[in-house]
C-alpha atoms as a PDB file:
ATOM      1  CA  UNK A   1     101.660  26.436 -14.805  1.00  0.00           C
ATOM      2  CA  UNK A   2      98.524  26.445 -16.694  1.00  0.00           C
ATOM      3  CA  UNK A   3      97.352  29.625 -18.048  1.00  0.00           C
ATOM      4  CA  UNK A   4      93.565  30.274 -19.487  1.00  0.00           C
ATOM      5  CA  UNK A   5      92.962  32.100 -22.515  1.00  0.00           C
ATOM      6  CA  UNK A   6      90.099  34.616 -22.678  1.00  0.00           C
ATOM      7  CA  UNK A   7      88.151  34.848 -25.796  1.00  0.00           C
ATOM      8  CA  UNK A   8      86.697  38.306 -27.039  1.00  0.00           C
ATOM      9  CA  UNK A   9      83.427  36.553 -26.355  1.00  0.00           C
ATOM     10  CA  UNK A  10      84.070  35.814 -22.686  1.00  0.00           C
ATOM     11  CA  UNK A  11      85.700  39.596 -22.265  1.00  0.00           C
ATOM     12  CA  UNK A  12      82.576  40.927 -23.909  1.00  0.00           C
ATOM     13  CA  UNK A  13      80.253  38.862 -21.165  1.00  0.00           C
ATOM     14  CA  UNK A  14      81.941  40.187 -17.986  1.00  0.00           C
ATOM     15  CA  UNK A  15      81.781  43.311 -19.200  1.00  0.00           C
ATOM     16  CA  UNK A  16      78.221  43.177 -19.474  1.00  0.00           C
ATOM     17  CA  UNK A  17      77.717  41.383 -16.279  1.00  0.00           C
ATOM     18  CA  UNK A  18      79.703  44.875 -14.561  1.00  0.00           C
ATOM     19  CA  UNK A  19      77.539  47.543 -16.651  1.00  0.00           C
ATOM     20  CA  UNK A  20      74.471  45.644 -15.627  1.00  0.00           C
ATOM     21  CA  UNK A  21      75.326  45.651 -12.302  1.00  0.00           C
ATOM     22  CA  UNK A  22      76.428  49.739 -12.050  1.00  0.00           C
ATOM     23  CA  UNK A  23      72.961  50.552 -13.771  1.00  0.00           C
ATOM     24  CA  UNK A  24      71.260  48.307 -11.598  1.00  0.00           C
ATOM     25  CA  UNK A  25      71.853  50.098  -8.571  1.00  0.00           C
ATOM     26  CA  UNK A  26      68.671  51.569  -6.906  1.00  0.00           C
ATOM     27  CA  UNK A  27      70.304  52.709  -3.940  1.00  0.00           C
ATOM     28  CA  UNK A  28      73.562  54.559  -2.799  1.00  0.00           C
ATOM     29  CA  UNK A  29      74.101  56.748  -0.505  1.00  0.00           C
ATOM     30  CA  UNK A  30      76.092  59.218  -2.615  1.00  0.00           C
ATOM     31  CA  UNK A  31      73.087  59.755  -5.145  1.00  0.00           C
ATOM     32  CA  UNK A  32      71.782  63.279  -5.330  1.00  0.00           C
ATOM     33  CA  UNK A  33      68.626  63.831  -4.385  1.00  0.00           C
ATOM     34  CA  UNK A  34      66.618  66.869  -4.884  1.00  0.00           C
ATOM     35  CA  UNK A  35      63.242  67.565  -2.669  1.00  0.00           C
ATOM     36  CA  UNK A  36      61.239  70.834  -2.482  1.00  0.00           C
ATOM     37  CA  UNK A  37      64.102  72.730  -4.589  1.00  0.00           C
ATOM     38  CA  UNK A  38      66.647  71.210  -2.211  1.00  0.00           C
ATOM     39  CA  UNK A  39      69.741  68.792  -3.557  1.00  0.00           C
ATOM     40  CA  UNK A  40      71.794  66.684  -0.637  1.00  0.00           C
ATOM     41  CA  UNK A  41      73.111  63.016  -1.140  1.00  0.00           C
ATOM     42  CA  UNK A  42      70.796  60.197  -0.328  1.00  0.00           C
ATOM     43  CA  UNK A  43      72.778  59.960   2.993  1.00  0.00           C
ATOM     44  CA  UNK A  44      72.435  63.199   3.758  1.00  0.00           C
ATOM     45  CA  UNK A  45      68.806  63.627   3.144  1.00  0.00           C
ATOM     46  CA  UNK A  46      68.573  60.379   5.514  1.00  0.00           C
ATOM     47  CA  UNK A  47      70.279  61.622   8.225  1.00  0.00           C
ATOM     48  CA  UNK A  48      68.486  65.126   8.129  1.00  0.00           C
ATOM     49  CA  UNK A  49      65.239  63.041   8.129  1.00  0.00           C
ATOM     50  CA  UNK A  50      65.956  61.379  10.938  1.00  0.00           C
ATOM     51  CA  UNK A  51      65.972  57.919   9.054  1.00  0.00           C
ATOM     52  CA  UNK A  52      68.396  54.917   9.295  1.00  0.00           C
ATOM     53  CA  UNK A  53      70.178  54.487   6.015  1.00  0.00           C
ATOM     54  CA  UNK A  54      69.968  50.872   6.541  1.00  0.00           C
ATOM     55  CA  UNK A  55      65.792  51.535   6.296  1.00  0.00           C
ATOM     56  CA  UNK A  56      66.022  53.735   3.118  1.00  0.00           C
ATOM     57  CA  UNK A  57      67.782  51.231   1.486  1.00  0.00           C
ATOM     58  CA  UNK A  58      65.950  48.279   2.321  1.00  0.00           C
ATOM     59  CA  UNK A  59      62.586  50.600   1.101  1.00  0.00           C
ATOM     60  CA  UNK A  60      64.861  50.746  -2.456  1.00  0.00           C
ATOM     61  CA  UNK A  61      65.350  47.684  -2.373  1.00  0.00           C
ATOM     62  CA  UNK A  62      62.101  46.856  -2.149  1.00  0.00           C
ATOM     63  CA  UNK A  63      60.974  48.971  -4.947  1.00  0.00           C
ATOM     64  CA  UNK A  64      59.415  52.340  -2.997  1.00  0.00           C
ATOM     65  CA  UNK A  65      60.306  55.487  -5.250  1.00  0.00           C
ATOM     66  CA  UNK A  66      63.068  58.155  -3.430  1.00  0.00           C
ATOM     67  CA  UNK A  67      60.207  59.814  -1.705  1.00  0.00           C
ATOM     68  CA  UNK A  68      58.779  56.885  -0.038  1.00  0.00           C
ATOM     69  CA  UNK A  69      61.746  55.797   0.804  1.00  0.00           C
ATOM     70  CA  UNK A  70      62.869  58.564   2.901  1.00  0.00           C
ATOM     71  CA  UNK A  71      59.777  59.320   4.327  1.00  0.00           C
ATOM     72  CA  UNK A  72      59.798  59.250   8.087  1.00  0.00           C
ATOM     73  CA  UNK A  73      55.789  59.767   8.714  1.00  0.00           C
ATOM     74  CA  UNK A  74      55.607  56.112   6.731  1.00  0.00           C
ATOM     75  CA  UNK A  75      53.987  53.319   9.169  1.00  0.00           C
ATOM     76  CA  UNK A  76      56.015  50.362   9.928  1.00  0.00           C
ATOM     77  CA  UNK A  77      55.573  47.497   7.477  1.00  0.00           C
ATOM     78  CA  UNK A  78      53.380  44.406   8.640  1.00  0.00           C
ATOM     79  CA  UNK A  79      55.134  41.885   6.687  1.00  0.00           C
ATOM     80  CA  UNK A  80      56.461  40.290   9.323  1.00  0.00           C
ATOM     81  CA  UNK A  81      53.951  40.723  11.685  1.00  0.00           C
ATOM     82  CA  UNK A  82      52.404  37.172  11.680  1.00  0.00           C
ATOM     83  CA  UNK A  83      55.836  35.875  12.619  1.00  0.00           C
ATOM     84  CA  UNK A  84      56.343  34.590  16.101  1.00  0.00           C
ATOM     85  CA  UNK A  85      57.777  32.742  18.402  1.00  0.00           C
ATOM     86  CA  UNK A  86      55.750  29.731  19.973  1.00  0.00           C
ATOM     87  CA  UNK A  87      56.962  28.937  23.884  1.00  0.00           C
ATOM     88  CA  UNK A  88      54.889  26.070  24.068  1.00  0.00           C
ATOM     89  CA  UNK A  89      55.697  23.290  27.030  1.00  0.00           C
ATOM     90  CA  UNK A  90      56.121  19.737  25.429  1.00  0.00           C
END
C-alpha cells in the first residue's frame, strides 16, 4: 500500500483553491437580495418575478449586476441569433 504525504505547502494550496472558489460565487439561489426595501433569497425574488432561475443565473454568469439579472422587462439576448441551421439539398 502506498501512502502520499502532504506537505504544509500542498495543504496550504487546496485550501486556497476552496476559498477562491466560495468567494467566487456570483450566483446562488440562497443569497439575499434586497429590492425597493424588500429582502427574499435570489430564488425567491426569481420565482416572484416570474423568471427561470436557470436565466438569472446564466445573466450572473455572464456578468449583469442582481438587478439586471432578475429583470423580466429585459429583451432576449441576440447572441445567438446568427446561428442556424442550413437544410440545403446536396
Amino acid at each position: 500500500m502506498q501512502y502520499h504525504t502532504i506537505t504544509d505547502r500542498q495543504l496550504r494550496l487546496d485550501l486556497t483553491v476552496v476559498e477562491a472558489a466560495r468567494v467566487r460565487t456570483v450566483c446562488a439561489a440562497s443569497t439575499p437580495i434586497t429590492i425597493d426595501g424588500v429582502t427574499r433569497t435570489a430564488g425567491e425574488w426569481a420565482a416572484h418575478l416570474g423568471i427561470k432561475w436557470q436565466t438569472v443565473k446564466m445573466r450572473r454568469m455572464r456578468g449583469d449586476t442582481w438587478r439586471e439579472a432578475l429583470n423580466p422587462a429585459r429583451p432576449r439576448g441576440r447572441w445567438m441569433k446568427s446561428w442556424g441551421v442550413s437544410l440545403a439539398q446536396r
